[in-house]
N, C-alpha and C. Protein backbone atom coordinates (compact mmCIF):
# COMPACT_ATOMS: atom_id res chain seq x y z
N UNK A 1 -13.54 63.21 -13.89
CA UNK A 1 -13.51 61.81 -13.61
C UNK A 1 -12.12 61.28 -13.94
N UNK A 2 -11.15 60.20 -12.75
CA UNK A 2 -10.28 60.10 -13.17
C UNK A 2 -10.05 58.63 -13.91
N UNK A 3 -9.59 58.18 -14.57
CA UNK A 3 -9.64 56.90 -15.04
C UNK A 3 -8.24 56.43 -14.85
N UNK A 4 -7.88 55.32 -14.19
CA UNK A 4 -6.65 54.45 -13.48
C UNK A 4 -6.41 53.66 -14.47
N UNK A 5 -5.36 53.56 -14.85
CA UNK A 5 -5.38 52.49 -16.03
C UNK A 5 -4.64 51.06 -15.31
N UNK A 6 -5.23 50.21 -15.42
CA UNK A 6 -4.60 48.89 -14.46
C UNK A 6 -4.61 47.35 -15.47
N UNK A 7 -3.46 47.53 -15.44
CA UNK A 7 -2.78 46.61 -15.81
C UNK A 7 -3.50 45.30 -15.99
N UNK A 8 -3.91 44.73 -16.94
CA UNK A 8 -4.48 43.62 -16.90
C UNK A 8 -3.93 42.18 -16.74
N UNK A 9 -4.15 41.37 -16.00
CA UNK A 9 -2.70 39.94 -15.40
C UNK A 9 -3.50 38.95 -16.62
N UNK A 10 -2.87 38.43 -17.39
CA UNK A 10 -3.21 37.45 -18.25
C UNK A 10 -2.91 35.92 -18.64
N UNK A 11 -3.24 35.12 -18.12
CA UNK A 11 -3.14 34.01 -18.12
C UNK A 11 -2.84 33.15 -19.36
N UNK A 12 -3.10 34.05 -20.04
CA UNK A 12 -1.97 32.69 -21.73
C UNK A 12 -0.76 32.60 -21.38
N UNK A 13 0.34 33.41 -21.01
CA UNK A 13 1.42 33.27 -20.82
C UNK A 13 1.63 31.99 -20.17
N UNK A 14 0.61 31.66 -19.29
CA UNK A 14 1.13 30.73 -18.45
C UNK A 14 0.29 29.53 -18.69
N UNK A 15 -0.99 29.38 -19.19
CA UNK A 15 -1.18 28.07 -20.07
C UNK A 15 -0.84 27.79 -21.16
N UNK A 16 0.21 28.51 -21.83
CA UNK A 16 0.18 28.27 -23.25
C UNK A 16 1.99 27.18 -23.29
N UNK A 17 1.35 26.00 -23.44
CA UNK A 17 2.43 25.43 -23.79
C UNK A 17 3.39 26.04 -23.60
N UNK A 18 4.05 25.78 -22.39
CA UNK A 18 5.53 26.00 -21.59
C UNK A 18 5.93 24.34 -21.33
N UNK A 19 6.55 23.78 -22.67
CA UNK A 19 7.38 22.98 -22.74
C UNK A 19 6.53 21.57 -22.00
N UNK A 20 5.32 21.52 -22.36
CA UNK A 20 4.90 20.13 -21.80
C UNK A 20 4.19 19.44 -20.44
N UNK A 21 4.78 20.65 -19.74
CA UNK A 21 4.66 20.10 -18.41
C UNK A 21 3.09 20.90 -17.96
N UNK A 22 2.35 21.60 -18.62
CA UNK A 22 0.96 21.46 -18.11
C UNK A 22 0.34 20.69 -19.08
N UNK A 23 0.56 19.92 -19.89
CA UNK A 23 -0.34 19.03 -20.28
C UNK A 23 -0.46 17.67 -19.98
N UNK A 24 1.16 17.51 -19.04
CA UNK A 24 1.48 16.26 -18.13
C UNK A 24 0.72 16.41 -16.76
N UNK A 25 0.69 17.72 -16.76
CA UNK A 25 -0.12 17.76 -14.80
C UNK A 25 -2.10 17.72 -16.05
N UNK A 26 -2.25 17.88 -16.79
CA UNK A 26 -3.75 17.54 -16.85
C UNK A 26 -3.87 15.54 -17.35
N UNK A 27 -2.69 14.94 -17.56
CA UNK A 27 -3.00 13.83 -17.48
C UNK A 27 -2.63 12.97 -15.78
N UNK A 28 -1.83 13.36 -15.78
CA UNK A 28 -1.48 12.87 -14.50
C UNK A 28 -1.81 13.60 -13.06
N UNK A 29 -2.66 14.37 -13.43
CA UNK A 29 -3.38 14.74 -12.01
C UNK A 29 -4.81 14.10 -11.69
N UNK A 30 -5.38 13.88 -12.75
CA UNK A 30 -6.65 12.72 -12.79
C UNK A 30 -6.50 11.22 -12.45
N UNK A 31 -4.99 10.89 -13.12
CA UNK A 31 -4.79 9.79 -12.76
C UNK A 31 -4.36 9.91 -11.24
N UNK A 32 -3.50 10.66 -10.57
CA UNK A 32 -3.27 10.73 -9.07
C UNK A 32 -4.23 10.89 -8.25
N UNK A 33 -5.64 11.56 -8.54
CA UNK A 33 -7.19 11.58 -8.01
C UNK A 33 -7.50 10.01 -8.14
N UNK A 34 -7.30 9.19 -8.87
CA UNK A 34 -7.89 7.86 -9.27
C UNK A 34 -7.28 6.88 -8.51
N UNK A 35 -6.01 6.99 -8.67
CA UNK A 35 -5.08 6.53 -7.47
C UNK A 35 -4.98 6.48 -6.22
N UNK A 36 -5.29 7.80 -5.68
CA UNK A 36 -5.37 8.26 -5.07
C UNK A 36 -6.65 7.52 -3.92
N UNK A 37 -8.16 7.45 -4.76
CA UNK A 37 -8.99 7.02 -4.18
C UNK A 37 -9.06 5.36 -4.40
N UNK A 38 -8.78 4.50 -4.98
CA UNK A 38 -8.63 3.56 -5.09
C UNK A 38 -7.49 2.72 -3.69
N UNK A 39 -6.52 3.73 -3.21
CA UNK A 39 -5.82 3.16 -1.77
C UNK A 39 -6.75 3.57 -1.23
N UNK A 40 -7.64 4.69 -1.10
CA UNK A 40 -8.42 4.66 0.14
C UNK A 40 -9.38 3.78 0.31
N UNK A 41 -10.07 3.62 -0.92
CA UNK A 41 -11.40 2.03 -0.57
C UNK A 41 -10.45 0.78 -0.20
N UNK A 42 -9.42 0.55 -1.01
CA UNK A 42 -8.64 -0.38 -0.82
C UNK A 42 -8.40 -0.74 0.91
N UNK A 43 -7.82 0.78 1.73
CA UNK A 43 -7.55 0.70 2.76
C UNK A 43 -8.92 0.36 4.05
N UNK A 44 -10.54 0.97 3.45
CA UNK A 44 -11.28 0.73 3.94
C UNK A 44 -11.92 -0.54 4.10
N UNK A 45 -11.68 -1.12 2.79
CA UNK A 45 -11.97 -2.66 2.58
C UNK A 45 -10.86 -3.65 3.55
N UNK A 46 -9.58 -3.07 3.47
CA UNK A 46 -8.79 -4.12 4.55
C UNK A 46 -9.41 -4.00 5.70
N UNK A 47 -9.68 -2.76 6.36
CA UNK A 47 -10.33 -2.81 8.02
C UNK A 47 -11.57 -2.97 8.06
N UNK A 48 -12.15 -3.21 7.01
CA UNK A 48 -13.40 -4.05 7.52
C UNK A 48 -13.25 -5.48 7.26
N UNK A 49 -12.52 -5.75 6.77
CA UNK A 49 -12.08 -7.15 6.52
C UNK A 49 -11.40 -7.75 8.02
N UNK A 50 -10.04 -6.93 8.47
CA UNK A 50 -10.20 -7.65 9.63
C UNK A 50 -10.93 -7.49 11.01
N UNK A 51 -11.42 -6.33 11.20
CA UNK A 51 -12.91 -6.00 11.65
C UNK A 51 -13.75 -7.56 12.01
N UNK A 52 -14.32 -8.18 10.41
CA UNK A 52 -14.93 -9.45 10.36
C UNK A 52 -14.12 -10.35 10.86
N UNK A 53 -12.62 -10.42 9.99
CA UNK A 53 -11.97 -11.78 10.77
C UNK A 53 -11.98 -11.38 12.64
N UNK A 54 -11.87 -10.66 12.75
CA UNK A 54 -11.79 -10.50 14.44
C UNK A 54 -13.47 -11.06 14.97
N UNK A 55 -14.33 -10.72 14.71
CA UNK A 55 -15.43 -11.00 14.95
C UNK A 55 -15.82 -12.68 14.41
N UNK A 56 -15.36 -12.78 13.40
CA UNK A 56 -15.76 -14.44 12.90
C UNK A 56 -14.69 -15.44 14.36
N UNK A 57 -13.70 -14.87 14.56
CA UNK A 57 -12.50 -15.30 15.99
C UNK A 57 -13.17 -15.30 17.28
N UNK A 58 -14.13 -14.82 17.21
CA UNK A 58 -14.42 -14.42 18.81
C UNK A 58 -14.75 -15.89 19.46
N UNK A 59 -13.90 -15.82 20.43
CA UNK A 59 -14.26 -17.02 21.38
C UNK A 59 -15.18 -17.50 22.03
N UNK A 60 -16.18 -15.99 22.28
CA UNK A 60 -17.66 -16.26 23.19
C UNK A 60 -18.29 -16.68 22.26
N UNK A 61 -18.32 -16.01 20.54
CA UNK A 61 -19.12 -16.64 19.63
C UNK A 61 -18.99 -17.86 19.08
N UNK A 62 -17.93 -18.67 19.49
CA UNK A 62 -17.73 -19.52 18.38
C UNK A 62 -17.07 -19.50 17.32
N UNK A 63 -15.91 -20.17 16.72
CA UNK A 63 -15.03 -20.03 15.65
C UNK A 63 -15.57 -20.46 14.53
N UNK A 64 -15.38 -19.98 13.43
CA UNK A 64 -15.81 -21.21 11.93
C UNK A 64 -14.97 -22.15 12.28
N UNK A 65 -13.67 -22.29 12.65
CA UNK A 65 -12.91 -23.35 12.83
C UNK A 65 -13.78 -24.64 13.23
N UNK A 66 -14.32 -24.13 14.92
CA UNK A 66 -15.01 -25.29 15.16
C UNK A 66 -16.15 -26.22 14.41
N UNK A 67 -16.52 -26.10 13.24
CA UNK A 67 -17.22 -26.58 12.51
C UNK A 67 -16.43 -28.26 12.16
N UNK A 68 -17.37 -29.38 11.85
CA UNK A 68 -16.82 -30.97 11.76
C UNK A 68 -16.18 -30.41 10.13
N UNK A 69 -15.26 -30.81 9.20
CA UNK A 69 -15.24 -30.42 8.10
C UNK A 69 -15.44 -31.81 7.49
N UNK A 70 -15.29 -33.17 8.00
CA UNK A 70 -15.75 -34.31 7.76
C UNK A 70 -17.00 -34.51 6.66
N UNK A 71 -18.02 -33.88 7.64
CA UNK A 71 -19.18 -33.71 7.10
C UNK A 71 -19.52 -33.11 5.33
N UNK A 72 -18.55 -32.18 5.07
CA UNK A 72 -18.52 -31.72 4.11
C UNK A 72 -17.53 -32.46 2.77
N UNK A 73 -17.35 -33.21 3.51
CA UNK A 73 -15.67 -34.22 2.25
C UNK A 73 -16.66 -35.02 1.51
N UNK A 74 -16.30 -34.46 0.33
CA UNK A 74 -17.35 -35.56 -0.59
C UNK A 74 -16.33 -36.80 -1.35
N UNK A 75 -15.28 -36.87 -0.73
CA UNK A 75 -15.07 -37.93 -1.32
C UNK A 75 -14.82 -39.50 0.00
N UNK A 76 -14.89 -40.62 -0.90
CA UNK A 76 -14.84 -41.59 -0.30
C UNK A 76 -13.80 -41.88 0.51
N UNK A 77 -14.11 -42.50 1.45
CA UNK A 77 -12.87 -42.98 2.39
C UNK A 77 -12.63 -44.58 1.94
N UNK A 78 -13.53 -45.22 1.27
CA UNK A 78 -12.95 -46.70 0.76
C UNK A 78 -12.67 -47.03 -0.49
N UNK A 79 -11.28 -47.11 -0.22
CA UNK A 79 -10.44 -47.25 -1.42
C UNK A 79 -9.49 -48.15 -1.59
């Protein structure tokens, strides 16, 4: 029986504190995930936003504009 002796690849070398910079990518890679998804709702929330303003605009429907705003002034006109 022959037995191969193979080299085992070991990974301390390369997590073990090398000057800082993997303990900066485990704070700041969570925060870039967080970031990250926060522009995307951000960006989903703008296009449905003007999505609505386009639809609240529509001319066949009717504008909010056209509403009397008179009606709603609670204050007096005699003064």
């Amino acid at each position: 029986m022959n037995i191969v002796a193979i080299p085992a690849v070991s990974l301390h070398p390369i997590l073990a504190h090398q000057g800082g910079w993997d303990e900066i990518l485990l704070v700041a890679g969570p925060i870039a995930v967080i970031v990250g998804l926060l522009a995307l709702v951000k960006r989903r929330i703008d296009a449905q936003m003007n999505v609505a303003s386009t639809e609240s605009n529509d001319p066949e429907q009717g504008s909010s504009d056209d509403v009397d705003r008179s009606a709603f002034d609670s204050r007096s006109d005699s003064a």
